[in-house]
N, C-alpha and C. Protein backbone atom coordinates (compact mmCIF):
# COMPACT_ATOMS: atom_id res chain seq x y z
N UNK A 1 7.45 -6.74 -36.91
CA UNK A 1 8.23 -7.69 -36.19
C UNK A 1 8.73 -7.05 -34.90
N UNK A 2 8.77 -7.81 -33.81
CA UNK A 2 8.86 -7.20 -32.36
C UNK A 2 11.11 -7.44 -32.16
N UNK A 3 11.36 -6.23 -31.67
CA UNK A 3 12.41 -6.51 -31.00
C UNK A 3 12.97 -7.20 -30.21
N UNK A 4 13.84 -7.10 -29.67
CA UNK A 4 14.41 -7.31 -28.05
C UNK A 4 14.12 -6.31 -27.26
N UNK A 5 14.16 -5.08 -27.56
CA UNK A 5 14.27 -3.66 -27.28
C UNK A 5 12.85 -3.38 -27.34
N UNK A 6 11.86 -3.58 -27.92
CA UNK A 6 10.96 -3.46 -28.28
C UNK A 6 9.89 -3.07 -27.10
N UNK A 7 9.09 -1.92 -26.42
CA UNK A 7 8.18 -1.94 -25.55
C UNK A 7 7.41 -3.29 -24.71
N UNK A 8 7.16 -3.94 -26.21
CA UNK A 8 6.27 -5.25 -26.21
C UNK A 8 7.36 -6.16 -25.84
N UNK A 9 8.05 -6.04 -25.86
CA UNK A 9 9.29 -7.35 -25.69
C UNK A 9 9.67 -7.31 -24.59
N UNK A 10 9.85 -5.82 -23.80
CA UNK A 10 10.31 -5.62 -22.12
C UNK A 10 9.06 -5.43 -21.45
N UNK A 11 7.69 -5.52 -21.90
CA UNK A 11 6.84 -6.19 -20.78
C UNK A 11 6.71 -7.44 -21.07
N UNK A 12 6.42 -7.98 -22.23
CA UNK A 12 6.46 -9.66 -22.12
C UNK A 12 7.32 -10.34 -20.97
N UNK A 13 9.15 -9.57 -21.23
CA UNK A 13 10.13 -10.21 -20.09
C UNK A 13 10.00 -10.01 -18.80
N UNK A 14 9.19 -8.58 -18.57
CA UNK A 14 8.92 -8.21 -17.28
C UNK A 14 7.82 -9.20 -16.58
N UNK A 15 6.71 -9.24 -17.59
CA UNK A 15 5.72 -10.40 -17.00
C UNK A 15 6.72 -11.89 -16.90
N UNK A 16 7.22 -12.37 -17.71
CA UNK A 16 7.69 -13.74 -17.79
C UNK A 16 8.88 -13.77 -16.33
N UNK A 17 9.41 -12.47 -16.29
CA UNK A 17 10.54 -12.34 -15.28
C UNK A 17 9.61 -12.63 -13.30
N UNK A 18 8.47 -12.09 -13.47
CA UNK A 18 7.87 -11.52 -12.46
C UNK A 18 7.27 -12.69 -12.26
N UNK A 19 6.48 -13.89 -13.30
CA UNK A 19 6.46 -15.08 -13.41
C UNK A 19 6.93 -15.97 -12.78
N UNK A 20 8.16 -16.07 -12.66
CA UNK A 20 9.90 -17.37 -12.44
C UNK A 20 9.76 -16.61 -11.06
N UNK A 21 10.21 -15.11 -10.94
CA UNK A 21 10.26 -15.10 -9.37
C UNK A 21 9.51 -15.07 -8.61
N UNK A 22 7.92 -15.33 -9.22
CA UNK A 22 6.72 -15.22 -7.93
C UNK A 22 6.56 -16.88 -7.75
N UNK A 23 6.90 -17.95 -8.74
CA UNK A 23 7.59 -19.08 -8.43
C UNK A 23 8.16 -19.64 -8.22
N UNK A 24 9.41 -18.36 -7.93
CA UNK A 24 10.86 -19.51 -7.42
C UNK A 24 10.03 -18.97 -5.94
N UNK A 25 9.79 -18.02 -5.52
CA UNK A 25 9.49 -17.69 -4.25
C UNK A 25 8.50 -18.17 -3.02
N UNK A 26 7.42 -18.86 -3.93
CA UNK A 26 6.53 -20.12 -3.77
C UNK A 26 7.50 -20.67 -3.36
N UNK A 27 8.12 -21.72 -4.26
CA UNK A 27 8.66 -23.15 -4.25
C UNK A 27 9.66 -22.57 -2.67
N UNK A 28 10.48 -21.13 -2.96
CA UNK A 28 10.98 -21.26 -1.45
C UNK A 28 10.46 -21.63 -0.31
N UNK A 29 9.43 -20.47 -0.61
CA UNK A 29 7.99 -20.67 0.63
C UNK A 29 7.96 -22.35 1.33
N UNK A 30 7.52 -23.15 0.19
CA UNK A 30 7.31 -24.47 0.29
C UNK A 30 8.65 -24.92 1.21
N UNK A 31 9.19 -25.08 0.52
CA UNK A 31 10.60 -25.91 0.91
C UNK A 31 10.79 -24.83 2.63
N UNK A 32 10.47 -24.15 2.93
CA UNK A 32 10.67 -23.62 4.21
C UNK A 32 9.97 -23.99 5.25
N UNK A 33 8.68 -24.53 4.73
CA UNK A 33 7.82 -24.75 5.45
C UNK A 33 7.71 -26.42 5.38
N UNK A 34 8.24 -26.85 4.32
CA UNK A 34 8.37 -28.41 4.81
C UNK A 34 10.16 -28.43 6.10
N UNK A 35 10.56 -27.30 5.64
CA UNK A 35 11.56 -27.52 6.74
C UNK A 35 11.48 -27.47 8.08
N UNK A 36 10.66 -26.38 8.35
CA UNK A 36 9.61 -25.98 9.60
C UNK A 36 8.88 -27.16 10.19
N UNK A 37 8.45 -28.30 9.51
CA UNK A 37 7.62 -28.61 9.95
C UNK A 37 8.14 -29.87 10.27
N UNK A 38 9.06 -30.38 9.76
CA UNK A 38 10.23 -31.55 10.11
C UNK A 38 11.12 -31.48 11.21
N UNK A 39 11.30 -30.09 11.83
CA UNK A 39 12.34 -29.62 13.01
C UNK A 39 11.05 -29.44 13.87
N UNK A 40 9.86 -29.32 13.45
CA UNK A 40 8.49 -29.32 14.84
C UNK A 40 8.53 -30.85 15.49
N UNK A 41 8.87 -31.60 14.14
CA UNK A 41 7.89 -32.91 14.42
C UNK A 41 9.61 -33.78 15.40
N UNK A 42 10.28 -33.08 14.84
CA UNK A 42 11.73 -33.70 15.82
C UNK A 42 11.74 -33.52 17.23
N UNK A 43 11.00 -31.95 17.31
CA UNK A 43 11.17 -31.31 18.65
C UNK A 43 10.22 -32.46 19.36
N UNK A 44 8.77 -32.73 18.54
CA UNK A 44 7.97 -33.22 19.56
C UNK A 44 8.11 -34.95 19.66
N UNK A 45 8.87 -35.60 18.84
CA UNK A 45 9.54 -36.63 18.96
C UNK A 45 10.79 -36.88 20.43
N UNK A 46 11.68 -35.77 20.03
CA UNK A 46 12.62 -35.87 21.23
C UNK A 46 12.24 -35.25 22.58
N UNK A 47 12.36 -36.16 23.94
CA UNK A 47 12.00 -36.05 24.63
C UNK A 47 12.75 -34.73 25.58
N UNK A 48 12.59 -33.31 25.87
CA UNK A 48 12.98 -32.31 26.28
C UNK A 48 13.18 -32.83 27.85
N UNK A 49 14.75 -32.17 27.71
CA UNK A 49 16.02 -32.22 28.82
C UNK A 49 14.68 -31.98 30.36
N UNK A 50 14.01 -31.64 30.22
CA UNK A 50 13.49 -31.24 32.04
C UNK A 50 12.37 -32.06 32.01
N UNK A 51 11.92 -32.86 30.92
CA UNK A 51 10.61 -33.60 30.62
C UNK A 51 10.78 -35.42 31.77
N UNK A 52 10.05 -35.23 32.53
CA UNK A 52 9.84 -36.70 33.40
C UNK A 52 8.67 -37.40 33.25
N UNK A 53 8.69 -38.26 33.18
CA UNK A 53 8.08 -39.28 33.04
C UNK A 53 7.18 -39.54 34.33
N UNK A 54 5.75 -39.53 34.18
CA UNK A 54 3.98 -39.42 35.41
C UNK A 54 5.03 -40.67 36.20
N UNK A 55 5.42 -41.40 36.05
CA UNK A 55 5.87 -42.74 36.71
C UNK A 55 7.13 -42.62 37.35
N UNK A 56 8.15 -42.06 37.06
CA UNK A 56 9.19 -41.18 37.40
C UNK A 56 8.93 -40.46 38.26
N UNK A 57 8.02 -39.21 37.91
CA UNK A 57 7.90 -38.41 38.67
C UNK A 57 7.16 -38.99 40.30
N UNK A 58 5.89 -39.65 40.30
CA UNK A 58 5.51 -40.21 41.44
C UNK A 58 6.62 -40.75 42.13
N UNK A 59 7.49 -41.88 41.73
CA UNK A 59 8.20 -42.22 42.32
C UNK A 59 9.46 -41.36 43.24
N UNK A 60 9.98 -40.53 42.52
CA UNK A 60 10.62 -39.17 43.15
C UNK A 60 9.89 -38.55 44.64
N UNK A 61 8.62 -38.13 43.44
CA UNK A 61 8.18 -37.96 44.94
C UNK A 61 8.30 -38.73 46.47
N UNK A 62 7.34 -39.76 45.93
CA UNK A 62 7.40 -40.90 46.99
C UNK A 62 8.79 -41.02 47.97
N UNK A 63 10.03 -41.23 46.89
CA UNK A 63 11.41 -41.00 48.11
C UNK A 63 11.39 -39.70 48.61
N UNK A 64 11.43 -38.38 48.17
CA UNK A 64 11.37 -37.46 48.86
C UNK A 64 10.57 -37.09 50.25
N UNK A 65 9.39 -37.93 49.94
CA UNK A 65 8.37 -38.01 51.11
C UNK A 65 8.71 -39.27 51.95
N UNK A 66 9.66 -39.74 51.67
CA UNK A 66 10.07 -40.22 52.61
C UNK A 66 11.26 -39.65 53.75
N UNK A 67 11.94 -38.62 52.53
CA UNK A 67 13.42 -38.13 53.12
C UNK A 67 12.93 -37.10 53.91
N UNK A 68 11.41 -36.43 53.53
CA UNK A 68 11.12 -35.51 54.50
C UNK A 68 10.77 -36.03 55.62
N UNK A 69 10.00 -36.99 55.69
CA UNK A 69 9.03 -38.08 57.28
C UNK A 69 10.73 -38.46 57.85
N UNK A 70 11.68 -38.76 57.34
CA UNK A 70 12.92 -39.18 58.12
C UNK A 70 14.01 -37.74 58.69
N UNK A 71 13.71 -36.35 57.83
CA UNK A 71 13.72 -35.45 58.52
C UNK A 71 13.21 -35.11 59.66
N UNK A 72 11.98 -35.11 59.81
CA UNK A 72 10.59 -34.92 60.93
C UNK A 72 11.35 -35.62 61.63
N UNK A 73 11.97 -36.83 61.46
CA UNK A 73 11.71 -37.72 62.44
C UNK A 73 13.21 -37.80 63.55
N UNK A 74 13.50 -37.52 62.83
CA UNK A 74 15.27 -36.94 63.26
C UNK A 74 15.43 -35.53 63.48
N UNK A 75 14.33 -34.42 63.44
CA UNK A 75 14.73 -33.42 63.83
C UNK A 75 13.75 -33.54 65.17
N UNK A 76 12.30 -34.32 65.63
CA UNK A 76 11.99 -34.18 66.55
C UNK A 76 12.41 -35.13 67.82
N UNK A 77 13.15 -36.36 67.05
CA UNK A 77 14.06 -36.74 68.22
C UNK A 77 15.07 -36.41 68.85
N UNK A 78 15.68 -35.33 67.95
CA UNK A 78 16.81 -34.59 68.64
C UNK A 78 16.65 -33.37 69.46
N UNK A 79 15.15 -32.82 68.71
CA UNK A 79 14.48 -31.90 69.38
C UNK A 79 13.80 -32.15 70.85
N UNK A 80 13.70 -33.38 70.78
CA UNK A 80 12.28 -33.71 72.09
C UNK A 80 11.02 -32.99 71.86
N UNK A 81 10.72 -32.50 70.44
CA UNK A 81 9.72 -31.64 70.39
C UNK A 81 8.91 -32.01 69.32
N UNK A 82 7.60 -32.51 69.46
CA UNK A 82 6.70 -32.84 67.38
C UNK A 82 7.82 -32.10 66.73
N UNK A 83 8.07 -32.04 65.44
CA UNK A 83 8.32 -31.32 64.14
C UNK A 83 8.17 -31.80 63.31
N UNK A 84 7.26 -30.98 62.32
CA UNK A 84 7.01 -31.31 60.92
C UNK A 84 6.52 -30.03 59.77
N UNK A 85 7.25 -30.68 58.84
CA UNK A 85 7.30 -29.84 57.83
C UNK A 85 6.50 -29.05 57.45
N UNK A 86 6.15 -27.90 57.10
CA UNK A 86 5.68 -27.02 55.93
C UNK A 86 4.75 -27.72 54.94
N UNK A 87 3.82 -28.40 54.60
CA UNK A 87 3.50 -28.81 53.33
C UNK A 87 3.25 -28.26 52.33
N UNK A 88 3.03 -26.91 52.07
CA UNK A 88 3.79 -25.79 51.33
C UNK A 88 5.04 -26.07 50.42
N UNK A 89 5.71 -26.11 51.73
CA UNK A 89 7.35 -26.08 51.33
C UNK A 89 7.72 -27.05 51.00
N UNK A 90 6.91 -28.37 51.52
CA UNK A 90 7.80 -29.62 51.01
C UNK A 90 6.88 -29.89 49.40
N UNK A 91 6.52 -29.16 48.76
CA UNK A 91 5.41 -29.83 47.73
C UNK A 91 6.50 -29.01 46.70
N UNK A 92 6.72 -27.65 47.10
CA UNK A 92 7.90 -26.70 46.41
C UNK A 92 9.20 -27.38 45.95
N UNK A 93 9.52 -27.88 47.28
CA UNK A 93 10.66 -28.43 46.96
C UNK A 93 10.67 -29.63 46.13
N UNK A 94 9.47 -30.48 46.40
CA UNK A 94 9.14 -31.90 45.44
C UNK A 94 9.22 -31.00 44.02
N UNK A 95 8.56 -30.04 43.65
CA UNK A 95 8.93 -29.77 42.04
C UNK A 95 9.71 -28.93 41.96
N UNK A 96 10.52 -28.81 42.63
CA UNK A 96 11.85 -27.81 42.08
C UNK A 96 12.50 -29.55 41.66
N UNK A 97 12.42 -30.45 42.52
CA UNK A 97 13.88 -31.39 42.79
C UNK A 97 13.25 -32.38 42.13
N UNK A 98 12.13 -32.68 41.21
CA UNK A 98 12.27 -33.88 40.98
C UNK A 98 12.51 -34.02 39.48
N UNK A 99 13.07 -32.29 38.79
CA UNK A 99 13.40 -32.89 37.34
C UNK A 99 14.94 -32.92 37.55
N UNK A 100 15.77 -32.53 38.50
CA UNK A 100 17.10 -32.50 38.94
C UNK A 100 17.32 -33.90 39.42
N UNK A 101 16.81 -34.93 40.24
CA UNK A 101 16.83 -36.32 40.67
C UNK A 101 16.64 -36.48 39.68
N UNK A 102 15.57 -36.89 38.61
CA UNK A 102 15.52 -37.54 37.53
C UNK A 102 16.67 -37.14 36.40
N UNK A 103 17.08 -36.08 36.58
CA UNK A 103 18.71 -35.94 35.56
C UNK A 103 20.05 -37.06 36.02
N UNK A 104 20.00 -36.40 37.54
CA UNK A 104 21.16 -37.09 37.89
C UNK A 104 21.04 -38.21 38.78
N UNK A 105 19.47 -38.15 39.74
CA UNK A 105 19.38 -39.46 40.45
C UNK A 105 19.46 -41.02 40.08
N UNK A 106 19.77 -41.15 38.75
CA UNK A 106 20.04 -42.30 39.02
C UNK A 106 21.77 -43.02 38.90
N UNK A 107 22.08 -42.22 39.34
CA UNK A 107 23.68 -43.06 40.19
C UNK A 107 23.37 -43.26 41.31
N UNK A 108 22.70 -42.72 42.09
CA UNK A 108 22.93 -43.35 43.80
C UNK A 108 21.94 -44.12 43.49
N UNK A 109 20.71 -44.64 42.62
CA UNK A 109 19.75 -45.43 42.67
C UNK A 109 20.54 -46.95 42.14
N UNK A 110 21.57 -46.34 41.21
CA UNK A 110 22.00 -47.60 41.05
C UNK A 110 23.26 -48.60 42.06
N UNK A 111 23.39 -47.31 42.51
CA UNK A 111 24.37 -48.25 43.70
C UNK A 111 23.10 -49.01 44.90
N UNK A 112 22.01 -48.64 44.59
CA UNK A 112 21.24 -49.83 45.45
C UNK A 112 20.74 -50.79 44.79
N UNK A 113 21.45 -50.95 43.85
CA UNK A 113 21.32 -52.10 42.64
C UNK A 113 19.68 -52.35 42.80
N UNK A 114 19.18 -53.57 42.60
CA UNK A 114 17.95 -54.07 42.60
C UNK A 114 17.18 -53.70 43.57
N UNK A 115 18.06 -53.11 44.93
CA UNK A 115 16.68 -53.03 45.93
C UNK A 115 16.24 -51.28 46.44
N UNK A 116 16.46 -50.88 45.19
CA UNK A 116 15.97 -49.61 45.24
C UNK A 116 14.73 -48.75 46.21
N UNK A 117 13.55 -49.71 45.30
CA UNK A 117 11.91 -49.79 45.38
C UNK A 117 11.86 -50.29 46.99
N UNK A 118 13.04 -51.11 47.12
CA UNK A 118 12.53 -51.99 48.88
C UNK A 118 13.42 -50.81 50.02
N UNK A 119 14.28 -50.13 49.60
CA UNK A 119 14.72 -49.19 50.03
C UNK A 119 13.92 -47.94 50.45
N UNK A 120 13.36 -47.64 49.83
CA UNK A 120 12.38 -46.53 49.70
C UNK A 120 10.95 -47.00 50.52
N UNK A 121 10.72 -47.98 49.99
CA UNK A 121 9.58 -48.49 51.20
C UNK A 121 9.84 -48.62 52.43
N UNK A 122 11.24 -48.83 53.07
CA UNK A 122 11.59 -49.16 54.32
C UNK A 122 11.71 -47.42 55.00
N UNK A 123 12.26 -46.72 54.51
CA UNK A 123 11.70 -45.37 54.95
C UNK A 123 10.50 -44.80 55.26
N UNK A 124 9.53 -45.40 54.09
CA UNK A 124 8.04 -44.67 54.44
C UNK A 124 7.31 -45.27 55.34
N UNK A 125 7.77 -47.02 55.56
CA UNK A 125 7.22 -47.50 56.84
C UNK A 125 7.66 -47.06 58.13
N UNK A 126 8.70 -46.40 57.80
CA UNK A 126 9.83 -46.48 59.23
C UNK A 126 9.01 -44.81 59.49
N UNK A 127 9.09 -44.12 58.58
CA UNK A 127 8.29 -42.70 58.79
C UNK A 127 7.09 -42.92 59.41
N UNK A 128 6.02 -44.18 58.82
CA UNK A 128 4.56 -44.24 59.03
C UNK A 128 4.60 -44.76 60.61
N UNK A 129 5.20 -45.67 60.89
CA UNK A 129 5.63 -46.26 61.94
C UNK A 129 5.83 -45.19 63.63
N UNK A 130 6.70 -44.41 62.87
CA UNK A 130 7.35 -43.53 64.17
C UNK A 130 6.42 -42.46 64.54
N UNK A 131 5.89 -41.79 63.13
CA UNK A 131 4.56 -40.76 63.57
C UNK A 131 3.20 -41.23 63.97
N UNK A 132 3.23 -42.50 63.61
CA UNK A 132 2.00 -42.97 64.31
C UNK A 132 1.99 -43.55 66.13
N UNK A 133 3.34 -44.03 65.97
CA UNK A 133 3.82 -44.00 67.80
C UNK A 133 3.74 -42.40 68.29
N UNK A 134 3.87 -41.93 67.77
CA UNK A 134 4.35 -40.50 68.35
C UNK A 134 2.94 -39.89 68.64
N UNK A 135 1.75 -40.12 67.52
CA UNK A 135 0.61 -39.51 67.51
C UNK A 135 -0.12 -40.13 68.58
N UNK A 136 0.12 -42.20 68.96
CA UNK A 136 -0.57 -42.37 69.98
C UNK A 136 -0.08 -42.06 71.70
N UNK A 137 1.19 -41.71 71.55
CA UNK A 137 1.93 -41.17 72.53
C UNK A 137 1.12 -40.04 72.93
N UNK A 138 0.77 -38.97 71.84
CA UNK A 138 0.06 -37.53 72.09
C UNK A 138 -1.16 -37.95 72.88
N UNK A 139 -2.05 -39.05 72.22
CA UNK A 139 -3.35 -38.90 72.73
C UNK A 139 -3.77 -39.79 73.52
N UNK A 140 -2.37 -40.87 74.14
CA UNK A 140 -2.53 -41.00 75.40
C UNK A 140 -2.22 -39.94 76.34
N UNK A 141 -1.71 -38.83 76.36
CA UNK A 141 -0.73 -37.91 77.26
C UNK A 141 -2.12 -37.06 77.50
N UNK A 142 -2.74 -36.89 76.14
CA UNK A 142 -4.35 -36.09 76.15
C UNK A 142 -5.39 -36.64 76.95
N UNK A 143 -5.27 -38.08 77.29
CA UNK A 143 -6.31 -38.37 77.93
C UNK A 143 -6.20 -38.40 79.45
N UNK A 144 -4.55 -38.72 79.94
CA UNK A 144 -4.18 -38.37 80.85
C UNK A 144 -4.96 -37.33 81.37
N UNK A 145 -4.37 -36.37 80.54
CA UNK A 145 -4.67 -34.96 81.26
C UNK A 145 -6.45 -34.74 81.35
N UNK A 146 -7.20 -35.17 80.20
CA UNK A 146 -8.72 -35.36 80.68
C UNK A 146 -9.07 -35.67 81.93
N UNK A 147 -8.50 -37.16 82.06
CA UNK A 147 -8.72 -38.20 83.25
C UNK A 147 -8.31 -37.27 84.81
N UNK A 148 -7.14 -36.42 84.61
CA UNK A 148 -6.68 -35.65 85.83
C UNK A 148 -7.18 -34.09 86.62
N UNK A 149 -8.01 -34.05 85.05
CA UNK A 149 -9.01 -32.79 84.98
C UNK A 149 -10.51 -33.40 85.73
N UNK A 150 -10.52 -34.38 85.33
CA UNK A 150 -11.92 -34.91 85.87
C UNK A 150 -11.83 -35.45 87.38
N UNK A 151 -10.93 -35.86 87.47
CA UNK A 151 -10.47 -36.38 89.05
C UNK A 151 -10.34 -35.36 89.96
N UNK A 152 -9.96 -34.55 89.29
CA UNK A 152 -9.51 -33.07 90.02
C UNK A 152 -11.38 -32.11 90.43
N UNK A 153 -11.83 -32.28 89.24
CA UNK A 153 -13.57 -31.28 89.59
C UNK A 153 -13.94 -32.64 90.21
N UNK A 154 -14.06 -34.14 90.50
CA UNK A 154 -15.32 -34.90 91.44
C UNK A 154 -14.09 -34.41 92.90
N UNK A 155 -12.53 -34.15 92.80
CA UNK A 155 -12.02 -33.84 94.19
C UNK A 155 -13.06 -32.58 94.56
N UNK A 156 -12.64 -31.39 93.67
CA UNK A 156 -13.57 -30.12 94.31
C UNK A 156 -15.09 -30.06 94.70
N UNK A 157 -15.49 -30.93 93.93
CA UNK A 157 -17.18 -31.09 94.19
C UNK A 157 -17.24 -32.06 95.49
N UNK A 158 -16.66 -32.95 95.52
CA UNK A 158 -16.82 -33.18 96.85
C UNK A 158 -16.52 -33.01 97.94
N UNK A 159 -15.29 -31.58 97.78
CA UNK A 159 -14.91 -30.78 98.89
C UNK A 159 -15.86 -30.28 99.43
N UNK A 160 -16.46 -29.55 98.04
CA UNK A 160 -17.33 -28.86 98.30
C UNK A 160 -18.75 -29.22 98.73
N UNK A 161 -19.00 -30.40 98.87
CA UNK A 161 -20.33 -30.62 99.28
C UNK A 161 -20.24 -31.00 100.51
């Protein structure tokens, strides 16, 4: 008859012991990994603090490219001189600033209540508008100077003949 004490009796408990904890340690396993995988599926459910929206984001842009063409356009009228931006720099600045507008831009969007969208268009026309006067300004001034170059060699050629 086997003991408690018994050789046979403290490996039986050792196996039966080694048993329970290589299955409580499973079942932890488990339960850790269904926990793991419920805080993944939350993460990719909730939409992350710097995350904008393809439709959002264009639109950002779009005003920014406007606030830059109304820069240009106000720094070369004050200048009397072309100026325009970096496109480098203004593409930098479009993604530094457009998950910061999309945090906080919409309070000043809402003080233009409904006419947000017509707001923003009236800039990019008013931008498209002024650089395109300005560009045919240039290449009338260019042809000028053709026209005065050419007037100038039939003067010398017929000095000279």
């Amino acid at each position: 008859m086997e003991t408690i004490d018994s050789p046979e009796s403290i490996a039986a408990q050792d196996h039966w012991s080694a048993l329970f904890k290589s299955a409580a340690t499973m079942h932890e396993d488990e339960k850790k990994q269904a926990v793991e995988a419920e805080e993944q599926k939350q993460e990719e459910e909730t939409p992350k603090e710097n995350e904008v929206s393809p439709a959002t984001a264009a639109m950002i842009e779009t005003s920014l490219g406007a606030v830059f063409g109304v820069t240009e356009i106000a720094t070369s009228v004050i200048s009397g001189v072309k100026f325009q931006l970096d496109e480098e720099g203004k593409q930098k600045v479009s993604e530094a600033a457009v998950p910061v507008i999309a945090k906080y831009g919409g309070q000043w969007l809402a003080a233009c209540g409904s006419y947000a969208g017509e707001l923003v268009l009236l800039c990019a026309l008013g931008h498209l508008i002024y650089s395109s006067r300005l560009h045919l300004s240039e290449l009338k001034e260019e042809k000028r100077q053709r026209e005065k170059e050419k007037n100038a060699k039939k003067e010398s050629a017929s000095i000279a003949a």
